[in-house]
Each structure stands twice: as C-alpha cells, then as structure tokens.
Protein backbone atom coordinates (compact mmCIF):
# COMPACT_ATOMS: atom_id res chain seq x y z
CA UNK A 1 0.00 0.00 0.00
CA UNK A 2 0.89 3.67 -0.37
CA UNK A 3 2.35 5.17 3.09
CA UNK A 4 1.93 8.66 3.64
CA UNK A 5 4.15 10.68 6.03
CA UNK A 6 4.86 14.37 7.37
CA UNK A 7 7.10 16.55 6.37
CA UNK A 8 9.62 18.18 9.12
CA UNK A 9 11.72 21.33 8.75
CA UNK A 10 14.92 21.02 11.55
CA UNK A 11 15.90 24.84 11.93
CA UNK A 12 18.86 23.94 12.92
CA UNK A 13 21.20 25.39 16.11
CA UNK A 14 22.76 23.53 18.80
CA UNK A 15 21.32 21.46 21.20
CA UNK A 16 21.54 22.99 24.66
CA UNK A 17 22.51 21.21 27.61
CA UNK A 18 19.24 21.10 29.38
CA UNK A 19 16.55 20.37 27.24
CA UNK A 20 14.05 23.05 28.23
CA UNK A 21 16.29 25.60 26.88
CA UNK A 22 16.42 24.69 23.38
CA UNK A 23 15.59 26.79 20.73
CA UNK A 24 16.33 27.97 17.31
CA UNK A 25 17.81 31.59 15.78
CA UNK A 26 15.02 34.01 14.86
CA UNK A 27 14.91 37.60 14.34
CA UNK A 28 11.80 38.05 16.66
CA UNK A 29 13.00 41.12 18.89
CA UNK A 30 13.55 40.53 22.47
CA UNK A 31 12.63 41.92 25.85
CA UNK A 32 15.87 43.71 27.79
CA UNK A 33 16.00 43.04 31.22
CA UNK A 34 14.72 46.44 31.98
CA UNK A 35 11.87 46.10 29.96
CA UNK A 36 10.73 43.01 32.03
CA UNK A 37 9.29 44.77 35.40
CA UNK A 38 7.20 46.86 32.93
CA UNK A 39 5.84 44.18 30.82
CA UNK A 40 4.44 41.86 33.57
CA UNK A 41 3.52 44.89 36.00
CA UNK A 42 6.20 44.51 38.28
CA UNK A 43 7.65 48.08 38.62
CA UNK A 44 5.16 49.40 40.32
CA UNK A 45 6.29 46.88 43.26
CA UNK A 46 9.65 47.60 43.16
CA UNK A 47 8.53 51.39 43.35
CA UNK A 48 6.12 50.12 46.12
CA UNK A 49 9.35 48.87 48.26
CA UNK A 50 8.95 45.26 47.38
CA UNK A 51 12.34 43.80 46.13
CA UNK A 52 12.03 40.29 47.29
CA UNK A 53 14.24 41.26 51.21
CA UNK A 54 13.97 38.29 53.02
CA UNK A 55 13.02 35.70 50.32
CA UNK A 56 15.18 33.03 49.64
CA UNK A 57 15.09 31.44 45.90
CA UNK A 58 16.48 28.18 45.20
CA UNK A 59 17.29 27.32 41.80
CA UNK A 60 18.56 23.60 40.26
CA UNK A 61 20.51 23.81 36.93
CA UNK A 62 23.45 21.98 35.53
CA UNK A 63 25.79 25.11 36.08
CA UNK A 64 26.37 28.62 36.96
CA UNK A 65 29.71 29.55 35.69
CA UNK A 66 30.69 32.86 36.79
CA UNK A 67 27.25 33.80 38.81
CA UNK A 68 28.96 35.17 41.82
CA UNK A 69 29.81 38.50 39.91
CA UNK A 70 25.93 38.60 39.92
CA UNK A 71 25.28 39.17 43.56
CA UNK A 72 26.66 38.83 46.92
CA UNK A 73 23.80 36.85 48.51
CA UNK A 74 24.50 33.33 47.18
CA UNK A 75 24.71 30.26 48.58
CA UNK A 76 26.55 27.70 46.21
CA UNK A 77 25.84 24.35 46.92
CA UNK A 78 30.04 22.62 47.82
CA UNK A 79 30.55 19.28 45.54
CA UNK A 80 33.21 18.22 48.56
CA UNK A 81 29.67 18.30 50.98
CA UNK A 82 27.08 17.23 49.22
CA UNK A 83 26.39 15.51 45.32
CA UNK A 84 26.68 18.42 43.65
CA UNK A 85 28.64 19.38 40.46
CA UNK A 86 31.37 21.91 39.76
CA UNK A 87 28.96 25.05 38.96
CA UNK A 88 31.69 26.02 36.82
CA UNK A 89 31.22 23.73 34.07
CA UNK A 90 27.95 25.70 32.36
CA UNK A 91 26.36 28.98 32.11
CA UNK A 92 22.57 28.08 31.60
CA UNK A 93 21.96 28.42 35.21
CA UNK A 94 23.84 31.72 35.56
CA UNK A 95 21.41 33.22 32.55
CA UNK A 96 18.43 31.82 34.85
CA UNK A 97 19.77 33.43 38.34
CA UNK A 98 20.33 36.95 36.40
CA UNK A 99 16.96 37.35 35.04
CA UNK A 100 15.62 36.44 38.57
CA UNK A 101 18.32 38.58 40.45
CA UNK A 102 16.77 41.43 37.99
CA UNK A 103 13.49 40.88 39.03
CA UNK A 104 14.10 40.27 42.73
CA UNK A 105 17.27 41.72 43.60
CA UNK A 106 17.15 41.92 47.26
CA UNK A 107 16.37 37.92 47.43
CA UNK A 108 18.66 35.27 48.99
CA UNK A 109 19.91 32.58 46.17
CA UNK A 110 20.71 29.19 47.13
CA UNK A 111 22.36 27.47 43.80
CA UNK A 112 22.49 23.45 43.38
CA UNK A 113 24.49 22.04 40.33
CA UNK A 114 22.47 19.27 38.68
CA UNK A 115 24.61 16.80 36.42
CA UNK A 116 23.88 15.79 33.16
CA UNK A 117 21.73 12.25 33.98
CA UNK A 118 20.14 14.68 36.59
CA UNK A 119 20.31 11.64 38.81
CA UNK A 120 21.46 13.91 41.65
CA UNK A 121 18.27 15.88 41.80
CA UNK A 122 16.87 14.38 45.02
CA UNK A 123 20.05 15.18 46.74
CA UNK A 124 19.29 18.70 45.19
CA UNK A 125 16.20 18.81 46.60
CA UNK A 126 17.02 17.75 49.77
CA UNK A 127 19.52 20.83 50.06
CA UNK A 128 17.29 23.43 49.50
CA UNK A 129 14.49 22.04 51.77
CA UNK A 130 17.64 22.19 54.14
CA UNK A 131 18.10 25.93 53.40
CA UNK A 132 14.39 26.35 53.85
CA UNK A 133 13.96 28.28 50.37
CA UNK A 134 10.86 30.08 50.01
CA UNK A 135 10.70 29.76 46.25
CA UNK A 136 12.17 26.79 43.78
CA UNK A 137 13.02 26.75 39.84
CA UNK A 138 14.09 24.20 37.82
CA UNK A 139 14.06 25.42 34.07
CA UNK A 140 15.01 21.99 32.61
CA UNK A 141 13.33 19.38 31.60
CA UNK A 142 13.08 15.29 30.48
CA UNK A 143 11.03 13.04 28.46
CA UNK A 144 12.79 9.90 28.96
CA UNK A 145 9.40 9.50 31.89
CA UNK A 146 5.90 9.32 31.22
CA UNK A 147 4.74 12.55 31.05
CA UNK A 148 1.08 12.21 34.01
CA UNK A 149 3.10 13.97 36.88
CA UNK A 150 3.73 10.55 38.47
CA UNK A 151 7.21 10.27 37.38
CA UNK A 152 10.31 9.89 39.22
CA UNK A 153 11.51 13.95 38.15
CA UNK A 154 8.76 15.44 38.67
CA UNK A 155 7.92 13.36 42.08
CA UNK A 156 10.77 14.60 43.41
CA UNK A 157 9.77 18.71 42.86
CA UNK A 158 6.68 18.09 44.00
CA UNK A 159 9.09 17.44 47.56
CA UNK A 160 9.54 21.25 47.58
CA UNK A 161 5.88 22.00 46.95
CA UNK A 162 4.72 19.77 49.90
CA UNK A 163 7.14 21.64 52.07
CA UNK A 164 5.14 24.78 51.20
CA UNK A 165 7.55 25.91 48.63
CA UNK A 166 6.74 27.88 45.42
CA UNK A 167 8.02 25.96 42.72
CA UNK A 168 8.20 26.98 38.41
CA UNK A 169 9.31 24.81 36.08
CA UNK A 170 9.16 25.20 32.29
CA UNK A 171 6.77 23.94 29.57
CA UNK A 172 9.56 23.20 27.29
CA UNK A 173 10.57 23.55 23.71
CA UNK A 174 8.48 20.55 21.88
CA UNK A 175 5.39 22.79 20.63
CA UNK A 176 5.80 22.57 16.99
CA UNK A 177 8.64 19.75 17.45
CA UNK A 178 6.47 17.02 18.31
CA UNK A 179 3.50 14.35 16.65
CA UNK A 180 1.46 12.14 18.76
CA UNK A 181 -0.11 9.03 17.14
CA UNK A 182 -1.16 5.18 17.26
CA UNK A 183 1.10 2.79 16.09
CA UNK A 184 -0.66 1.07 12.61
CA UNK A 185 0.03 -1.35 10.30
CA UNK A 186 -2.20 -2.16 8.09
CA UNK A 187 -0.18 -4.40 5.96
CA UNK A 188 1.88 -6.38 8.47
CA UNK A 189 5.63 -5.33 7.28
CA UNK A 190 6.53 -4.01 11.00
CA UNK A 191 6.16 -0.05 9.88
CA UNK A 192 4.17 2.63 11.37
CA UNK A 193 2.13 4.41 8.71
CA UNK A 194 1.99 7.90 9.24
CA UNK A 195 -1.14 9.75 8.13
CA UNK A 196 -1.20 12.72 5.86
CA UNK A 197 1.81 13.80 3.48
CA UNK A 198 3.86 12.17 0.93
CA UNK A 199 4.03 8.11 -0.26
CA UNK A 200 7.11 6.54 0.94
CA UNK A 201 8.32 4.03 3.92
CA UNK A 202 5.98 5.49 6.45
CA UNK A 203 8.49 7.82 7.97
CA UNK A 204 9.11 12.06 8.01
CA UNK A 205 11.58 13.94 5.74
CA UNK A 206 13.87 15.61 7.81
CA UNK A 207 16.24 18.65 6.72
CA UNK A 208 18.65 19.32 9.56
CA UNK A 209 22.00 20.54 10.02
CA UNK A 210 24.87 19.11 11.81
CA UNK A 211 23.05 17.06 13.92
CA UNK A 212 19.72 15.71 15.04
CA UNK A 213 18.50 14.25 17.91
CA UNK A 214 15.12 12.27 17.63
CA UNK A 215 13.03 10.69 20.98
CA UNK A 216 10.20 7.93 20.67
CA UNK A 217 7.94 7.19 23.36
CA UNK A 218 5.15 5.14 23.72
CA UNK A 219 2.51 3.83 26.99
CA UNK A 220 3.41 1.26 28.16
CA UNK A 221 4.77 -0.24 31.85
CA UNK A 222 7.12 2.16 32.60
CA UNK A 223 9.63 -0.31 34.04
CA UNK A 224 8.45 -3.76 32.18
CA UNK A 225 7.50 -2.89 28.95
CA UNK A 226 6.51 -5.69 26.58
CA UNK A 227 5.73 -3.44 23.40
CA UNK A 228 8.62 -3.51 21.36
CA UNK A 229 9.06 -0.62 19.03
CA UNK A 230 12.25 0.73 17.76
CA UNK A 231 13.23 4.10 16.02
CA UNK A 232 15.21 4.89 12.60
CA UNK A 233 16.82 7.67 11.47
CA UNK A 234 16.95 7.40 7.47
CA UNK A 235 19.03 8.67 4.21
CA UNK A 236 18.78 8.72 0.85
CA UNK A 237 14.99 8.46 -0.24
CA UNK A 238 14.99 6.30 3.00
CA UNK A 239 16.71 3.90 1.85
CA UNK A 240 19.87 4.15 4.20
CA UNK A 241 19.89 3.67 8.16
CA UNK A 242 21.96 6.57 9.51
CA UNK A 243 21.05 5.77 13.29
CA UNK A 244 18.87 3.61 14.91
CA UNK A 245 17.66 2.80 18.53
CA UNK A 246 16.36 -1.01 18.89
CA UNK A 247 16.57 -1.91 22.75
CA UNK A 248 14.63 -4.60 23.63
CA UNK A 249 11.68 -4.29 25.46
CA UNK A 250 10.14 -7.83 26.71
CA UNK A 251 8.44 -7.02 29.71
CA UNK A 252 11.77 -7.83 32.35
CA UNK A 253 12.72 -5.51 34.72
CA UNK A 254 14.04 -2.12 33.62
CA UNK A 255 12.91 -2.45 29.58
CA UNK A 256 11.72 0.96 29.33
CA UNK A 257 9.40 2.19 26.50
CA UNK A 258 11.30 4.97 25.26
CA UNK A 259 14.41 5.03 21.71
CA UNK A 260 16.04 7.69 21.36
CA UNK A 261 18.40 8.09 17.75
CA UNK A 262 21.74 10.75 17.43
CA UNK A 263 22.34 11.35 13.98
CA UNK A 264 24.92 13.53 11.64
CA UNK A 265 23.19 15.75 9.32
CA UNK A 266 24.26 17.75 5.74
CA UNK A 267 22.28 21.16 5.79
CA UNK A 268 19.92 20.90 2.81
CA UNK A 269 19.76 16.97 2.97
CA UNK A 270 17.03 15.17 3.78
CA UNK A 271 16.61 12.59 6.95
CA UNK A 272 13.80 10.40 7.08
CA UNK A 273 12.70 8.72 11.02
CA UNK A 274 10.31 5.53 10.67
CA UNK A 275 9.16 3.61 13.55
CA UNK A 276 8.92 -0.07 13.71
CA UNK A 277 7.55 -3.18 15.82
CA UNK A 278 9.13 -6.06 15.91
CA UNK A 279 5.34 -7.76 16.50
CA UNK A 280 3.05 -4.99 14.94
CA UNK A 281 0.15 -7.22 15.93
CA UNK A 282 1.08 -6.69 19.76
CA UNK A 283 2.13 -3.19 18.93
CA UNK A 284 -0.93 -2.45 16.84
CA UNK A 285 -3.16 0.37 18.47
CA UNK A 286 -0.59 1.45 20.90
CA UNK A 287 -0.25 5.41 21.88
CA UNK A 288 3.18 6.93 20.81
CA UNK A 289 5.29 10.16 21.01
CA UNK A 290 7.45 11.44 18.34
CA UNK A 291 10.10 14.17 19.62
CA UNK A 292 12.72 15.81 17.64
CA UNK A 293 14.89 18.88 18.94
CA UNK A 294 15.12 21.92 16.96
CA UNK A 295 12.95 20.26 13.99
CA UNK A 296 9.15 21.44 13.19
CA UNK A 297 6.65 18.69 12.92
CA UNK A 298 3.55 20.60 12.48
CA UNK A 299 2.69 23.94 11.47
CA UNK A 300 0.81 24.34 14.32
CA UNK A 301 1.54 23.18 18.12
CA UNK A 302 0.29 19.82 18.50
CA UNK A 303 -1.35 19.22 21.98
CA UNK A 304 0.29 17.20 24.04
CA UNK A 305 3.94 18.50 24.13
CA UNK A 306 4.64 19.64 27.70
CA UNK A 307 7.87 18.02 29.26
CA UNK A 308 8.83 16.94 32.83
CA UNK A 309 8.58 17.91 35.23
CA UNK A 310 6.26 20.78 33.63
CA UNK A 311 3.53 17.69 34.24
CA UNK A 312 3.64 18.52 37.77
CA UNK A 313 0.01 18.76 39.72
CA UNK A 314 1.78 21.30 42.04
CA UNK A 315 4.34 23.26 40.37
CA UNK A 316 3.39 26.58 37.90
CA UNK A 317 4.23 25.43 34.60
CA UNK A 318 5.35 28.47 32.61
CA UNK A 319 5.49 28.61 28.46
CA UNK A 320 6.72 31.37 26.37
CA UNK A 321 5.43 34.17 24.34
CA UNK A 322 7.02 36.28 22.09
CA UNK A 323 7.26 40.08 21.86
CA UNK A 324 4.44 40.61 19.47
CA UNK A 325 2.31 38.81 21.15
CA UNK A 326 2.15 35.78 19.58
CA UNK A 327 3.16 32.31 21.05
CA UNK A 328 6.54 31.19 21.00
CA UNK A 329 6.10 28.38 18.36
CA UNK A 330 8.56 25.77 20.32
CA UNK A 331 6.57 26.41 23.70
CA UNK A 332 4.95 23.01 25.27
CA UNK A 333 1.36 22.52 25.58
CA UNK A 334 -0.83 20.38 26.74
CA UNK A 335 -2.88 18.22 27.81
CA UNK A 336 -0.60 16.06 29.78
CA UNK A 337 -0.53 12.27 29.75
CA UNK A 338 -3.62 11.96 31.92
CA UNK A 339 -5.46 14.89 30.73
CA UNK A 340 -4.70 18.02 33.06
CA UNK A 341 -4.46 21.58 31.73
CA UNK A 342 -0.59 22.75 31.10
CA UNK A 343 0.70 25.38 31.03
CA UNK A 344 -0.05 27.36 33.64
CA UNK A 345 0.85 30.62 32.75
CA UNK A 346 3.10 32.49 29.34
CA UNK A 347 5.81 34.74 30.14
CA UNK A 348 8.38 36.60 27.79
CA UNK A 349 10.64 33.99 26.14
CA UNK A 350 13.03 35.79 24.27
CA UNK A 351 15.53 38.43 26.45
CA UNK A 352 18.68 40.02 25.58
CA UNK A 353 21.42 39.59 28.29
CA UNK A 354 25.20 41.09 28.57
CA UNK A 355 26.15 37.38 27.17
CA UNK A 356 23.83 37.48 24.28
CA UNK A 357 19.85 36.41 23.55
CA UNK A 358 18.54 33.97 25.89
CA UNK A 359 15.54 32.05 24.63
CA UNK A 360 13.03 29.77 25.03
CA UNK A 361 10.78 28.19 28.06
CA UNK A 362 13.73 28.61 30.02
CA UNK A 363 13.89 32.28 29.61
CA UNK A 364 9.96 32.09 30.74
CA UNK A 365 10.53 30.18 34.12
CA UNK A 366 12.72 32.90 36.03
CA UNK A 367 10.58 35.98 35.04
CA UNK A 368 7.58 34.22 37.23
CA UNK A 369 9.83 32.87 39.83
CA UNK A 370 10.98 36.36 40.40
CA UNK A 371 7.43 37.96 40.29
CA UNK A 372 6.64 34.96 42.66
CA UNK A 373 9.74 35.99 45.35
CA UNK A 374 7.99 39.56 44.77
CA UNK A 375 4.64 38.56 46.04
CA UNK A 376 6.30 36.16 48.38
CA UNK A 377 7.49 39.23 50.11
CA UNK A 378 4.68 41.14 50.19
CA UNK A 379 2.05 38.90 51.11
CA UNK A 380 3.40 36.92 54.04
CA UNK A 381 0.56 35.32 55.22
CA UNK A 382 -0.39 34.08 51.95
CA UNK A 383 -0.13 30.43 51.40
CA UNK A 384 1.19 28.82 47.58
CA UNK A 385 -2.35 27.96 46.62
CA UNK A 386 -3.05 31.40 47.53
CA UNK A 387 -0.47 33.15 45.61
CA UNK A 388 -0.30 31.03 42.74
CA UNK A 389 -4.63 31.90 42.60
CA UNK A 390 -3.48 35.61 42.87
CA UNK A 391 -1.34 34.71 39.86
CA UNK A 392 -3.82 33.25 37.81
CA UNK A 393 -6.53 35.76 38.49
CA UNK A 394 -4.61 38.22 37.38
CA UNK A 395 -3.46 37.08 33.99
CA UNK A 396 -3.72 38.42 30.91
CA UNK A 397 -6.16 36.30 28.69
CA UNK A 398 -4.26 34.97 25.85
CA UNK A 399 -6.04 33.53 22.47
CA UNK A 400 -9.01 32.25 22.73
CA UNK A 401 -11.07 33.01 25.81
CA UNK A 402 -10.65 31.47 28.83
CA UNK A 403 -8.09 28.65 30.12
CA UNK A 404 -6.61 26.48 27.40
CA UNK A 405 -3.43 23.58 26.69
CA UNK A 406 -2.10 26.76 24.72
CA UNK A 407 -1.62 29.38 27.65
CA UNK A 408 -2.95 28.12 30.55
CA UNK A 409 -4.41 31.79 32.48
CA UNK A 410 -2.34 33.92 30.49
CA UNK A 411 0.46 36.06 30.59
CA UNK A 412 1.69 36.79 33.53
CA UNK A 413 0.97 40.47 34.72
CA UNK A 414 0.74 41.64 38.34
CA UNK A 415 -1.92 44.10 39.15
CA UNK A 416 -1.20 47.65 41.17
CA UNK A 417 0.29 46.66 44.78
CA UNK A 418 -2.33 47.99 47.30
C-alpha cells in the first residue's frame, strides 16, 4: 500500500545542555532586562518597596559559571559536601539566576548544580528544603518519563511544593517539534504508517543541520514494557539507516518504553525517522510520542507536548510568548498524559542579556519565579495555593477566551500593589 508521512523542517542550532532551553535563531526582537518589570507589571512593586528582602530562591541547573559576579547573597551548593557538580562547568543556570536577580534583587539565592543524567536531583532537593527556600526553579526538563506527573523527576519537585515551597518549572521547547499518534500497520511489514503527506516508507523527511537528535515514546509499563518498538533515522529516499535505537523491550525488569536516535546531518539533505515493531500485531493500536529537537513537525503546536517535570500537579508550569504577542512556536502545551491543563501561565521567552539572547521556556521560568519571590514578600501570610490563585486571576487572557493547553491563564501580569 501507499504510506503517507509528514514533512519536518529542523531549523537547525545547537542542542543545549538542558533540554528546556532549546531553541532555534530568529529575528523576533527581544525583551531587555529592563523592559521586564514593565511588561508583567512589576515596577510598580519595586517602586512600592517590594524587592524580594527576606526571600530566599532556590534554583537547580546543571551550572552557573561565573554567577557570583551577579550578587553577593548566594549560597553555592560545595561538591566536597554534598552531590553536587562543579557550577563552573555551564552557564545556563547563571542566565536563569540573572533574570531572577533582575526581578528580585534583594532575594537570597541558594544554587544546586544538577549533572547531566540529573540523577542527583533528590540530593538537590534535599539541600534546598535544608536551606528552607521560600521559592524553587528548575528550568530543565526530560522526556525519557511518562509525562502524568507521576514520574520519578517530577515526584521529586513536587518534595519542595509539599514543604510549602513555590516551585516553576518550564513547559519546554516541543510545541511545533512534536506528533502524537497510534502505532498502525495495516499491511503487516513491521512499519508505522503515518497519516497525511507524501508516499514513501511510512516515515518524516527531515532537513537538519549538523546534527539531530530524535526521541520515541510510547505507553506502556514504565519499568516492564513488553511493546517492542524501535526508532530509525533514514538517508537517501529512506533507503539508508543513519542511526537507529532497537533496545529490547520484553516485559523484564528495567525495559523501558522509550528510543532515542543521534544522527549527523548535511544542511539541505534530507533525513527520514520511521518507527517499527518487531510484533506490529502486539504493537498495533498502541499510543506513541514522536520528539525531535530543533525540527518542526507541524505547522501548528500539537497538543500534548509539555515536558517533565512541567507535568507537575503542584508546580506553575510556565510557556513562552514572544514580543508581538504571539506564542513562542517551540513552547509546550498540553494536555498532559492523563489529561490536566498545562501550562499554567506564558511569560516573555526571548531576552537580551550582557552574554547574548537567551531564549526559550527557560527564559519564561525565572521571570515568574521572580514575580513569585515579589509577592512572596509582600504577602506573608499568603499560602502557595493562595499566591499562585493571585497569579492566575490576574493574567492576561491569551487567544481564545478562557483557560486552554495553549496558555494556561495567560500572561503573567501583576496588578497595582495595594
């Protein structure tokens, strides 16, 4: 039979350390840091005497190279105590704590180094509960989990938010870069048809540049999956495996349902990803989740696309909006996994700093998480439900009417102080 497939557009740019701050070149103009207390109402607080004194902000990132030239009230979590990394070693975190130092420069910052894996985040977390922060952000994000705020990531920020803590994490940068399907095969060869698009194996043209980096997901037992589906990265009308990812999943201990494919790329060349089952009958029917950074998959967001732990039931889940006023077209919506409304709120995702344009959903995560040390400050005897309801009341509608997958409440914007 004739398969039909989808055609992607990779945009190209590198691949950021944390995934949540991904993002490709644009000319969109950006916000400055001064224009930030402006846009989302916050001057008037600052004029109002409300700087964040007193308010300690916690922040988990994989580094914060050079951050102590930000401020002098920082607390950097020491490797030789506790399993943290050099802070050193990356900048992303550093970007992060100087939009939120703008915003809230008379907070307290308490700074944990993440790894790579991230499989020091509960020792993290246990260090800022021990410093008693008053506010947490995390602004990256995995997808290697399923995605119904359950997971092991996002389990452990909801920690901080049972301890009464404030806690933003980012929608991340799948919006446009992602397809959600189930897996069929009508004529039994082991390949997924895709619907709509051009005749071919069943897989999704692909121009990239440099490199690619392509994620597969599908529900199954988290831990003992027995659906066996594997992901290919293709050349040459399809016709040549660059990558592939083929673990075995056979329902033992630690098969996981996830593939994920690293492939070079030639700029102008096409790439083609199919997915296969090695038993389509078993595999027949079954949800999946097609991911590939810096790529376009649809020319409109696809719902579905929020990131952990941005599936948290507890956390604000922040996406990005541009300038203009239109949504950033890599920000993560929802629903998630089992159905719940994400994002919570948009906030600028595009600012210029000393070191150069910081974008995406991580750009959007510290401009809350300073408005939140704000309000943190000058309501005291507010609890989180309460502020984050003061938060949401007060957004700026966004699209169409009402709360959506697209924007959650709105844009952020805080209303006069009284």
């Amino acid at each position: 039979m004739t398969r039909r497939l989808l055609i992607l557009i990779l945009l190209g740019g590198l691949l950021w350390a944390l995934n949540a701050s991904q993002g490709h070149a644009r000319t969109d103009a950006p916000w400055t840091l001064e224009q930030l207390p402006p846009a989302i109402g916050l001057d008037a607080w600052h004029q109002a005497g409300y700087r964040g004194e007193g308010v300690r902000i916690g922040i988990l990132d994989i580094g914060f190279a050079g951050v102590e030239a930000l401020t002098d009230h920082i607390v950097i979590a020491d490797p030789a105590a506790v399993a943290a990394e050099d802070h050193n070693s990356y900048s992303h975190g550093t970007k992060i704590t100087q939009i939120t130092h703008y915003l809230a420069p008379d907070a307290e910052f308490y700074l944990f180094t993440l790894n790579l894996k991230g499989d020091n985040l509960w020792v993290g977390i246990d260090w800022l509960l021990t410093h008693q922060v008053d506010v947490a952000l995390m602004a990256g994000a995995r997808l290697d989990v399923p995605l119904d705020g359950d997971n092991y990531t996002t389990q452990q920020i909801d920690r901080l938010a049972a301890h009464g803590i404030l806690v933003v994490v980012p929608a991340g940068n799948h919006g446009r870069s992602y397809l959600t399907g189930t897996f069929q095969d009508t004529d039994g060869d082991g390949w997924h048809e895709f619907s709509g698009g051009y005749g071919s194996w069943g897989v999704v043209p692909l121009y990239s540049s440099q490199f690619g980096l392509a994620h597969l997901r599908w529900e199954d037992a988290w831990q003992a999956a027995a659906i066996d589906l594997d992901l290919y990265v293709m050349a040459a009308n399809a016709q040549r495996v660059m990558a592939a990812s083929t673990d075995v999943q056979n329902g033992t201990m630690r098969a996981m349902p996830y593939e994920d494919a690293y492939f070079p790329t030639v700029a102008g060349q096409p790439y083609y990803i199919a997915v296969r089952a090695k038993d389509s009958h078993t595999a027949q029917g079954t949800p999946f989740h097609l991911y590939v950074d810096d790529a376009v998959l649809s020319d409109v967001p696809v719902p579905g696309s929020i990131v952990a732990p941005g599936d948290s039931r507890y956390a604000i889940t922040v996406g990005g909006h541009e300038h203009d006023g239109r949504l950033y077209d890599r920000s993560g919506i929802g629903p998630t996994w089992d159905g719940r409304i994400k994002p919570d709120l948009l906030a600028p995702a595009r600012i210029e700093l000393p070191s150069g344009q910081f974008f995406g959903t991580s750009a959007s995560v510290p401009v809350v998480a300073g408005a939140v040390a704000i309000l943190r400050q000058a309501m005291p005897g507010a609890s989180p439900d309460d502020i984050k309801r003061f938060l949401f009341d007060h957004a700026l509608d966004f699209g169409e009417p009402g709360r959506d997958n697209l924007s959650g409440y709105g844009v952020i914007h805080l209303p006069l102080p009284e």
